[in-house]
C-alpha atoms as a PDB file:
ATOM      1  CA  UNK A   1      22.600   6.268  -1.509  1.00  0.00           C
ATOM      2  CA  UNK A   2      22.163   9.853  -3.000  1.00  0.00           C
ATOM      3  CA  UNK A   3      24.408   9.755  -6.093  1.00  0.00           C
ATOM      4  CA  UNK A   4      22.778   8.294  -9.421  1.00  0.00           C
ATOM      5  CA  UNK A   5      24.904   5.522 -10.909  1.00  0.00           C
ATOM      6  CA  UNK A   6      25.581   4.981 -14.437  1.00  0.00           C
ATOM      7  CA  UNK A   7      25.136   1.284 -15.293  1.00  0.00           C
ATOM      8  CA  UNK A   8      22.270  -0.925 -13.117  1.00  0.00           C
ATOM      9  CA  UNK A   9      22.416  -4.515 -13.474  1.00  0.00           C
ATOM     10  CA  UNK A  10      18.621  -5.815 -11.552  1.00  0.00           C
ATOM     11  CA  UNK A  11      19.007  -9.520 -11.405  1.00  0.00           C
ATOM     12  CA  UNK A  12      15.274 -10.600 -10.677  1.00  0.00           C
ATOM     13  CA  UNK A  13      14.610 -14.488 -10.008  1.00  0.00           C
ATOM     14  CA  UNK A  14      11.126 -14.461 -11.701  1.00  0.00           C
ATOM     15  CA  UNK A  15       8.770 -11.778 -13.739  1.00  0.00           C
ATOM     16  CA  UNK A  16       7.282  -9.321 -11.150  1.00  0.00           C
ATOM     17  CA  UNK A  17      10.327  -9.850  -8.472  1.00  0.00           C
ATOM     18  CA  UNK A  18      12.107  -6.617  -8.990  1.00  0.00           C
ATOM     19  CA  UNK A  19       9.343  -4.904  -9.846  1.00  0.00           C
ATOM     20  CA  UNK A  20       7.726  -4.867  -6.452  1.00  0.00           C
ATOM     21  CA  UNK A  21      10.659  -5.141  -5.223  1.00  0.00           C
ATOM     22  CA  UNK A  22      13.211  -1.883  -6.513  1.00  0.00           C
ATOM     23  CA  UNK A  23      11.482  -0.621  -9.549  1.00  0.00           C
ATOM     24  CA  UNK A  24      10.596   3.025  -8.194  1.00  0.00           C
ATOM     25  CA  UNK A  25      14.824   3.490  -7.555  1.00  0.00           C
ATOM     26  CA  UNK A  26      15.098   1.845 -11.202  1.00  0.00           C
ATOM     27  CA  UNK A  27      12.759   4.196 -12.440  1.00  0.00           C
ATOM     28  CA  UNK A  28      14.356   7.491 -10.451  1.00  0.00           C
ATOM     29  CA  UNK A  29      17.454   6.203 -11.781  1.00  0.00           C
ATOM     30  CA  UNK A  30      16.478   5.971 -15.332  1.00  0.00           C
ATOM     31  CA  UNK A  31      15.304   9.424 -14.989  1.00  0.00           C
ATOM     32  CA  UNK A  32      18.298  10.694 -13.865  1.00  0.00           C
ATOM     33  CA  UNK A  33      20.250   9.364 -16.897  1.00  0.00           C
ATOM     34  CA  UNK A  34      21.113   5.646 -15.429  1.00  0.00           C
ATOM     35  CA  UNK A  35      21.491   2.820 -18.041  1.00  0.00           C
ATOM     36  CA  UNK A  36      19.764  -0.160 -17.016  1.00  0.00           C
ATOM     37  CA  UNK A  37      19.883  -3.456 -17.869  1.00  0.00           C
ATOM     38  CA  UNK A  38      17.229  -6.046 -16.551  1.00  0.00           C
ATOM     39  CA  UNK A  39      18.263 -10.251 -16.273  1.00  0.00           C
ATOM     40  CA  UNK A  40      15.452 -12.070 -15.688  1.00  0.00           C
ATOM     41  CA  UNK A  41      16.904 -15.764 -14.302  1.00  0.00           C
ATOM     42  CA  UNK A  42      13.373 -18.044 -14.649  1.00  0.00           C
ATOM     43  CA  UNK A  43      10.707 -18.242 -16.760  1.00  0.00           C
ATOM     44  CA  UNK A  44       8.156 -17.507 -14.519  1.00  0.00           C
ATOM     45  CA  UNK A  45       6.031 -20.676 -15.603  1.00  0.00           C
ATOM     46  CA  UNK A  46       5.294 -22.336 -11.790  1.00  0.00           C
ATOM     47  CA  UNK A  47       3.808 -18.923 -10.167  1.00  0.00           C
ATOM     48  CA  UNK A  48      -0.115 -19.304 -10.516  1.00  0.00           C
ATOM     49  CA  UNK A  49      -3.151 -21.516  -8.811  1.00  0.00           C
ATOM     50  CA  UNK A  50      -5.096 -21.532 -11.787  1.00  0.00           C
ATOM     51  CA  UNK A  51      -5.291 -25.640 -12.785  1.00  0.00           C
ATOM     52  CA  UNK A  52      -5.944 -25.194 -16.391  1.00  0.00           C
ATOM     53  CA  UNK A  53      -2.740 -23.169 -17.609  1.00  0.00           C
ATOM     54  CA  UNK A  54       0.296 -24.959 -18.772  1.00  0.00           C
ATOM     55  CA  UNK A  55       3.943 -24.448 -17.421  1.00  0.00           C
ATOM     56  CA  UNK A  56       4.548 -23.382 -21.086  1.00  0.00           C
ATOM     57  CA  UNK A  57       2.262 -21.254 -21.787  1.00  0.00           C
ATOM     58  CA  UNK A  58       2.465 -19.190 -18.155  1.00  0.00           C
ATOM     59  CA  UNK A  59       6.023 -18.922 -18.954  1.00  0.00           C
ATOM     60  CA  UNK A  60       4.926 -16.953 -22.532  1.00  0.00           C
ATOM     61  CA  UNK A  61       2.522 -14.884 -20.458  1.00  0.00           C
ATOM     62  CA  UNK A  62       4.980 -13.611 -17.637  1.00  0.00           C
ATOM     63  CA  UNK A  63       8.064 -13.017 -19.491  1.00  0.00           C
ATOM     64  CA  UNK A  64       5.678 -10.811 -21.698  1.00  0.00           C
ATOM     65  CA  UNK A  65       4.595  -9.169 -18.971  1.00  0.00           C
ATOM     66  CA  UNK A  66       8.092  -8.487 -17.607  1.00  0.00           C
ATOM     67  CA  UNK A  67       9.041  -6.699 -20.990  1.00  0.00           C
ATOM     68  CA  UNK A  68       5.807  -4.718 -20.352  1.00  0.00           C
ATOM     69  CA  UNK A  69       6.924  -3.502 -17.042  1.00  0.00           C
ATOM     70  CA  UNK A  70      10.447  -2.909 -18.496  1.00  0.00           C
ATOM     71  CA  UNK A  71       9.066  -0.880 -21.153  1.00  0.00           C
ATOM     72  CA  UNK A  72       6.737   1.056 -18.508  1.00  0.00           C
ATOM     73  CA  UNK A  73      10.182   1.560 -16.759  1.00  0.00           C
ATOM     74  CA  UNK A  74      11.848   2.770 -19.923  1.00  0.00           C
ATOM     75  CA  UNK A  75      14.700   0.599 -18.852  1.00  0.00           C
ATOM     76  CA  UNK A  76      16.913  -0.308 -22.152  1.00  0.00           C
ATOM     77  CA  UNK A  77      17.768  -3.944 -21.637  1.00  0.00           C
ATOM     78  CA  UNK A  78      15.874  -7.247 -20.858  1.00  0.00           C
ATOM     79  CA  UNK A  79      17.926 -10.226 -20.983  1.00  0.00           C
ATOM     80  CA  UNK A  80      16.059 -13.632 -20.523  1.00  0.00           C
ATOM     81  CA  UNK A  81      17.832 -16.502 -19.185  1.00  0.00           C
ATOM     82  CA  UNK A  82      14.730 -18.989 -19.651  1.00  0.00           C
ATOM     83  CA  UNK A  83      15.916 -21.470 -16.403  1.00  0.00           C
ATOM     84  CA  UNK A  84      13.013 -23.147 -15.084  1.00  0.00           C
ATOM     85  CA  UNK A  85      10.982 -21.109 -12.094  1.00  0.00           C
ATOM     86  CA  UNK A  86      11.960 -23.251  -9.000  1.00  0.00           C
ATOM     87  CA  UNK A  87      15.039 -24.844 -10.054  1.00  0.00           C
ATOM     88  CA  UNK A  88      17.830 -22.380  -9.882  1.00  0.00           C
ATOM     89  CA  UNK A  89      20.896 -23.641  -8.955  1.00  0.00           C
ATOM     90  CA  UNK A  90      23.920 -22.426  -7.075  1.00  0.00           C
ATOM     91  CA  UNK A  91      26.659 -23.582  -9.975  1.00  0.00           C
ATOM     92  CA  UNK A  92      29.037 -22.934 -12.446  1.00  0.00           C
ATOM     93  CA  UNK A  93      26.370 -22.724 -15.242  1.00  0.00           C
ATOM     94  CA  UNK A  94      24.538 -20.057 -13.771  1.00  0.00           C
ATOM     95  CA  UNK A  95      27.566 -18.302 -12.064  1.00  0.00           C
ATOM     96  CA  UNK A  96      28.986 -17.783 -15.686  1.00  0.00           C
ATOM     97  CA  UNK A  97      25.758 -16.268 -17.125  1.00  0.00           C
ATOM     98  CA  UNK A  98      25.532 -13.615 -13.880  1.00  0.00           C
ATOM     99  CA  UNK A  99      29.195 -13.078 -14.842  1.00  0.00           C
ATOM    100  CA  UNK A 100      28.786 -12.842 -18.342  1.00  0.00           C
ATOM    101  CA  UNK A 101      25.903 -10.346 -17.976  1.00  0.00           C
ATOM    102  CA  UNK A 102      28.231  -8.325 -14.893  1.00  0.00           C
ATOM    103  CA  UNK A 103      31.306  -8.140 -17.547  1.00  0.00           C
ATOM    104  CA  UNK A 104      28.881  -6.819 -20.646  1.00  0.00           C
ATOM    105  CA  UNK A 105      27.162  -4.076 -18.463  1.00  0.00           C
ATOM    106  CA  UNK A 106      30.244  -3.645 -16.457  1.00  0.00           C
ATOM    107  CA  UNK A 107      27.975  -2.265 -13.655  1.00  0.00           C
ATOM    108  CA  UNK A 108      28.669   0.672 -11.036  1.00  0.00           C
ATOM    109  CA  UNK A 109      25.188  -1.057  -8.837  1.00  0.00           C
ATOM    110  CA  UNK A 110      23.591  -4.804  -9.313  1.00  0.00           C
ATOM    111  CA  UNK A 111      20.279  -4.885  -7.896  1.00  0.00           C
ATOM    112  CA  UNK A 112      18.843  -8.119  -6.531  1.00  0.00           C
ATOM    113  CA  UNK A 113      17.353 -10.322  -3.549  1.00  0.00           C
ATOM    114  CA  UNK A 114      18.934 -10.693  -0.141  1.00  0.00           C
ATOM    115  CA  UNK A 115      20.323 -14.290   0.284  1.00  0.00           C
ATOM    116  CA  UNK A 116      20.201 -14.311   3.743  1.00  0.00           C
ATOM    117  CA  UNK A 117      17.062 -13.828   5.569  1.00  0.00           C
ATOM    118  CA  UNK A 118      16.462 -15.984   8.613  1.00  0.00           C
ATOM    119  CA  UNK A 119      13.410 -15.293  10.650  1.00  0.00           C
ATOM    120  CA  UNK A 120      10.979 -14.979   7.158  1.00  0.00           C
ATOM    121  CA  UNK A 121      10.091 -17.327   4.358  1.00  0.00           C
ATOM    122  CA  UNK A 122      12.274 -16.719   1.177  1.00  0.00           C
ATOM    123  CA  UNK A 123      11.600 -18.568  -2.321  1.00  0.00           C
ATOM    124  CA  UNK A 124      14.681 -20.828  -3.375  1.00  0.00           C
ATOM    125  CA  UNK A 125      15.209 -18.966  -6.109  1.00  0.00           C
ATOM    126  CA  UNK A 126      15.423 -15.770  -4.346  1.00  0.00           C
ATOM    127  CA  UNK A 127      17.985 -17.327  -2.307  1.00  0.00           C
ATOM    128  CA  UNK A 128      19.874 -18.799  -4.987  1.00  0.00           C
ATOM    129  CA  UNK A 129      19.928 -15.818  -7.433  1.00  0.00           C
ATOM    130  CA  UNK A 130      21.080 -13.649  -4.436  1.00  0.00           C
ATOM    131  CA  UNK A 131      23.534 -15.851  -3.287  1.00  0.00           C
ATOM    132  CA  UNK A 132      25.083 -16.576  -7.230  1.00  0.00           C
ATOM    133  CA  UNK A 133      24.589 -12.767  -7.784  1.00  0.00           C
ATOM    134  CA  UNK A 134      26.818 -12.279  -5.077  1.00  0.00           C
ATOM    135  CA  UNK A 135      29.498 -14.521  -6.007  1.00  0.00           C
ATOM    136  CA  UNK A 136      29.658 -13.434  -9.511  1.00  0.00           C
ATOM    137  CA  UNK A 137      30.140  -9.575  -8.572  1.00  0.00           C
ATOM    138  CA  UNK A 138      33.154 -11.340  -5.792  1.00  0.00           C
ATOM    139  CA  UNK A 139      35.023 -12.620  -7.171  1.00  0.00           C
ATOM    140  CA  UNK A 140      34.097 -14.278 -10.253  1.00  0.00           C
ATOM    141  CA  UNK A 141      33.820 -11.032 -12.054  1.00  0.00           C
ATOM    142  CA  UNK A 142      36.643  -9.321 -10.882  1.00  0.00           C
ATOM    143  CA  UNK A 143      39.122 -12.032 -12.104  1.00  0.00           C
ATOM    144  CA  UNK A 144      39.722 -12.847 -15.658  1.00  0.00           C
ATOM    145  CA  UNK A 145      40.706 -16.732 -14.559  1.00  0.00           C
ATOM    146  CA  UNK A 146      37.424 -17.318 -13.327  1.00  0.00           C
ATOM    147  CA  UNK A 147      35.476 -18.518 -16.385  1.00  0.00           C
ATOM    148  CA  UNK A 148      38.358 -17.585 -18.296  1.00  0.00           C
ATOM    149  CA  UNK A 149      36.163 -18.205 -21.875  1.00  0.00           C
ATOM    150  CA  UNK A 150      34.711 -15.408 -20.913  1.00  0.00           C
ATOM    151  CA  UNK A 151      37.963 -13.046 -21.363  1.00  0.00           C
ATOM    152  CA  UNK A 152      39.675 -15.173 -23.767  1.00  0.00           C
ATOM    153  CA  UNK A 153      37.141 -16.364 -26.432  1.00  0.00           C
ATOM    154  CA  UNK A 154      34.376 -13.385 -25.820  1.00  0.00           C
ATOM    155  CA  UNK A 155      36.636 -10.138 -24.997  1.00  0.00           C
ATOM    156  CA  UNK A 156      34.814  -9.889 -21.886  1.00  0.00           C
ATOM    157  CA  UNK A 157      37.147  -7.752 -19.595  1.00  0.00           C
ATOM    158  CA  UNK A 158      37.559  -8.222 -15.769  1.00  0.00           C
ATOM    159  CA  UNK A 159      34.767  -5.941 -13.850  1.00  0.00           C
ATOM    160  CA  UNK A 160      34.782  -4.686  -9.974  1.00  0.00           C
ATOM    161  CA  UNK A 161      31.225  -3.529  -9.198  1.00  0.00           C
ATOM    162  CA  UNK A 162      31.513  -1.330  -6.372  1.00  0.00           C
ATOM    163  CA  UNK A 163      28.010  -1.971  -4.901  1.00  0.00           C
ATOM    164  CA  UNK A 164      25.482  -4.661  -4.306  1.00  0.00           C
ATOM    165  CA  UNK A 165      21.569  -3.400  -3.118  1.00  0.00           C
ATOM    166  CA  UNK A 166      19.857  -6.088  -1.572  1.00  0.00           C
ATOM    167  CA  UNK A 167      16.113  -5.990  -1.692  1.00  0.00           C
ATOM    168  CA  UNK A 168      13.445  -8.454   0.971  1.00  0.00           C
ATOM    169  CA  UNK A 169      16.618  -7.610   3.201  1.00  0.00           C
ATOM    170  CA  UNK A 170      15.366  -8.002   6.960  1.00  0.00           C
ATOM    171  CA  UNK A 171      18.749  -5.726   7.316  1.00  0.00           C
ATOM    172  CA  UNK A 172      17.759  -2.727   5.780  1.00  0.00           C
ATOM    173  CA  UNK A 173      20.722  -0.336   5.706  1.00  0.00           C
ATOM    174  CA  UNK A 174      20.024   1.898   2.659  1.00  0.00           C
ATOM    175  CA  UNK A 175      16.748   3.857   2.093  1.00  0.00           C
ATOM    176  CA  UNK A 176      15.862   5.674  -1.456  1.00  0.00           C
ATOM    177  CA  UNK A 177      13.799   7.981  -2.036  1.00  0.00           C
ATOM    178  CA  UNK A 178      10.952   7.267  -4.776  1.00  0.00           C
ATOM    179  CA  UNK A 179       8.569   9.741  -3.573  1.00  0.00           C
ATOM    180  CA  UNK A 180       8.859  11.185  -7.452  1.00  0.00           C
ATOM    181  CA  UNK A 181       8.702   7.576  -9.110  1.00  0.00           C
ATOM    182  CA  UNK A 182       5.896   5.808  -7.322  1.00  0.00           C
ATOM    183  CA  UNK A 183       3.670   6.108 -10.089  1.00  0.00           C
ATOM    184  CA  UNK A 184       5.950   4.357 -12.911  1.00  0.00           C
ATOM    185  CA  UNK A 185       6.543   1.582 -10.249  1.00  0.00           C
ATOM    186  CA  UNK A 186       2.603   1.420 -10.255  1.00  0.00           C
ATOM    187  CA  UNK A 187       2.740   0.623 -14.064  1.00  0.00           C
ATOM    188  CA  UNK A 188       5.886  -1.690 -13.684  1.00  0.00           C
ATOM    189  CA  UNK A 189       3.791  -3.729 -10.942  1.00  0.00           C
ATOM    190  CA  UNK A 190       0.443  -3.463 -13.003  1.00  0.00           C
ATOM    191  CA  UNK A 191       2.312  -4.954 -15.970  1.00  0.00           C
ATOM    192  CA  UNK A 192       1.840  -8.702 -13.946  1.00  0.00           C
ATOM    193  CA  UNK A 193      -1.716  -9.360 -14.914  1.00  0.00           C
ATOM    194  CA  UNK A 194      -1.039 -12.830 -14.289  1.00  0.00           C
ATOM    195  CA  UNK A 195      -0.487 -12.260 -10.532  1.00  0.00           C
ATOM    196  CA  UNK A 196      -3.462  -9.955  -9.415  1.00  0.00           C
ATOM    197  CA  UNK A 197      -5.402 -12.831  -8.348  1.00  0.00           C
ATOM    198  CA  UNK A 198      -8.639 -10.764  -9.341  1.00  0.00           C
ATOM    199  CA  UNK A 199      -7.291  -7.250  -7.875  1.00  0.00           C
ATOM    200  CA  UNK A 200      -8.719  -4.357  -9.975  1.00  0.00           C
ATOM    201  CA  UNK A 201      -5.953  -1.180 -10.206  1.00  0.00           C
ATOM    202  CA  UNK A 202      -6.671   0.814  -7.330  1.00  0.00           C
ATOM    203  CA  UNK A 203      -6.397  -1.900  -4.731  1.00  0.00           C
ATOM    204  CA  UNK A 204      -2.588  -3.004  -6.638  1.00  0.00           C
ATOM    205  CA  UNK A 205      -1.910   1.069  -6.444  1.00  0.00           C
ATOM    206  CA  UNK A 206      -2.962   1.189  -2.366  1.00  0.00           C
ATOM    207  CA  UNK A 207      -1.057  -1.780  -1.581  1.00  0.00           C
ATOM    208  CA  UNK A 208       2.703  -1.049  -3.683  1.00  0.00           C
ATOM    209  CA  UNK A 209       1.675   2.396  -1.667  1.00  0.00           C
ATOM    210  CA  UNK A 210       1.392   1.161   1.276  1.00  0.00           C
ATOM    211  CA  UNK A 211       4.635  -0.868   1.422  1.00  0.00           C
ATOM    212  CA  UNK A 212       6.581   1.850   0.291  1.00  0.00           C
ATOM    213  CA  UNK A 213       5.122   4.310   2.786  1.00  0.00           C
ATOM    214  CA  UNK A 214       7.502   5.816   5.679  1.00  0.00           C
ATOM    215  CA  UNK A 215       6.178   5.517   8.552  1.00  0.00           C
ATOM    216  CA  UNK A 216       7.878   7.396  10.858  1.00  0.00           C
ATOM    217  CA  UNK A 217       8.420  11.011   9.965  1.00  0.00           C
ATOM    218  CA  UNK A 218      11.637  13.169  10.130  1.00  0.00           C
ATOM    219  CA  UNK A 219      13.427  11.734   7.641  1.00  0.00           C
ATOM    220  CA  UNK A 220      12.206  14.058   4.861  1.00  0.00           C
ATOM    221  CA  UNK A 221      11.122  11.360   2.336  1.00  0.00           C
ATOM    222  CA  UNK A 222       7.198   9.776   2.179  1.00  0.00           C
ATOM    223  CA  UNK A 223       7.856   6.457  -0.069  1.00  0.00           C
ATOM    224  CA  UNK A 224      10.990   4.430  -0.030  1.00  0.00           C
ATOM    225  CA  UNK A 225      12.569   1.572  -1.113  1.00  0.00           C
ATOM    226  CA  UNK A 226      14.616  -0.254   1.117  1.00  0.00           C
ATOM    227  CA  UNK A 227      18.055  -2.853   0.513  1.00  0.00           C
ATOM    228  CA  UNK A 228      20.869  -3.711   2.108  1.00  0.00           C
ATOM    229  CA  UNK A 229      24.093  -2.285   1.082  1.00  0.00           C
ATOM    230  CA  UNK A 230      27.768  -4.307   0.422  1.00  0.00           C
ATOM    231  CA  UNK A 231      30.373  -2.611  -1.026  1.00  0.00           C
ATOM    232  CA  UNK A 232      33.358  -3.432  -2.612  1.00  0.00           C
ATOM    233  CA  UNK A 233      36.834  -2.154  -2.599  1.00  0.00           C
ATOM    234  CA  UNK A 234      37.864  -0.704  -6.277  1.00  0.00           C
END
């Protein structure tokens, strides 16, 4: 995917998802001109080992740190949904927030996990929030009697989104280039204090390196990020 788009919608299940996940082709976007508008589904407040922290209070501490890492994007939007961390559901509650948020942005890319993995582990909510993300860009978006409160009582118009990016794809289609925007992604992954586990900032810098390294040359590019690409006829 060469060309920049205009309007991003990332859809991340928890704080921290996205940005390990897509944030050096959020941040080569933003640099190109993209607007971008982060939703952050959960609150983040299960994801720790640490027996003496509340659900309540981790959920303060990561959403902080996921308008940190938006901020070391420079992306313009966060948008906190505040569901529980582990207890997204595939329904009509959350379906009409994703749509909500795909009808305000009215996005030419949404960003977010791959639904469908078979042969690796995959959180619930990754699942979930891929698979609802999915259905609200087809065809809930697209059709002003889906959710129809949405069109009548909030002016939100009908949206196609021509593209979907799937990130933790084991179906990697796509490949961008972020050779030029690993070191923002650094800052948007070293804004997660809460899930270093100890690691001091060179060891989070060699490993979000070493994921995004190519390894096999000839392609031109030496880090990428990786999704799966649907598209969508306009």
């Amino acid at each position: 995917m060469e060309e920049t788009p205009n309007k991003v919608l990332v859809i991340t299940p928890h704080p921290d998802d996205a940005d390990f996940w897509c944030s050096g082709t959020v941040a080569k976007w933003l640099g190109d001109g993209a607007t971008v508008r982060y939703v952050l589904c959960t609150d983040g407040g299960k994801g720790t080992t640490d027996p003496n922290i509340s659900s309540a209070d981790l959920s303060k501490i990561r959403e902080q740190e996921q308008a940190d890492a938006v901020e070391a994007l420079g992306v313009q939007e966060l948008v906190l949904l505040h569901h529980p961390d582990g207890s997204l559901e595939d329904s009509d509650v959350f379906r009409r927030e994703l749509v909500r948020q795909i009808r305000q942005v009215q996005p030419d890319v949404v960003l977010c996990p791959e639904p469908y993995r078979k042969n690796l582990a995959w959180h619930r909510d990754h699942r979930i929030a891929g698979q609802v993300a999915l259905d609200a860009v087809f065809p809930c978006a697209r059709d002003h009697l889906h959710f129809v409160e949405l069109w009548r009582d909030e002016g939100l118009e009908p949206h196609k989104t021509p593209t979907i990016l799937f990130w933790g794809t084991e179906n990697a289609d796509t490949k961008i280039d972020i050779s030029g925007s690993l070191e923002i992604k650094f800052k948007a992954v070293a804004a997660h204090k809460s899930q270093m586990e100890g690691r001091n900032p060179k060891e989070i810098e060699d490993y979000v390196r070493q994921r995004a390294k190519v390894e096999e040359g000839g392609s031109g590019m030496e880090y990428i990020e990786e999704f799966r690409k649907v598209t969508f006829r306009v």
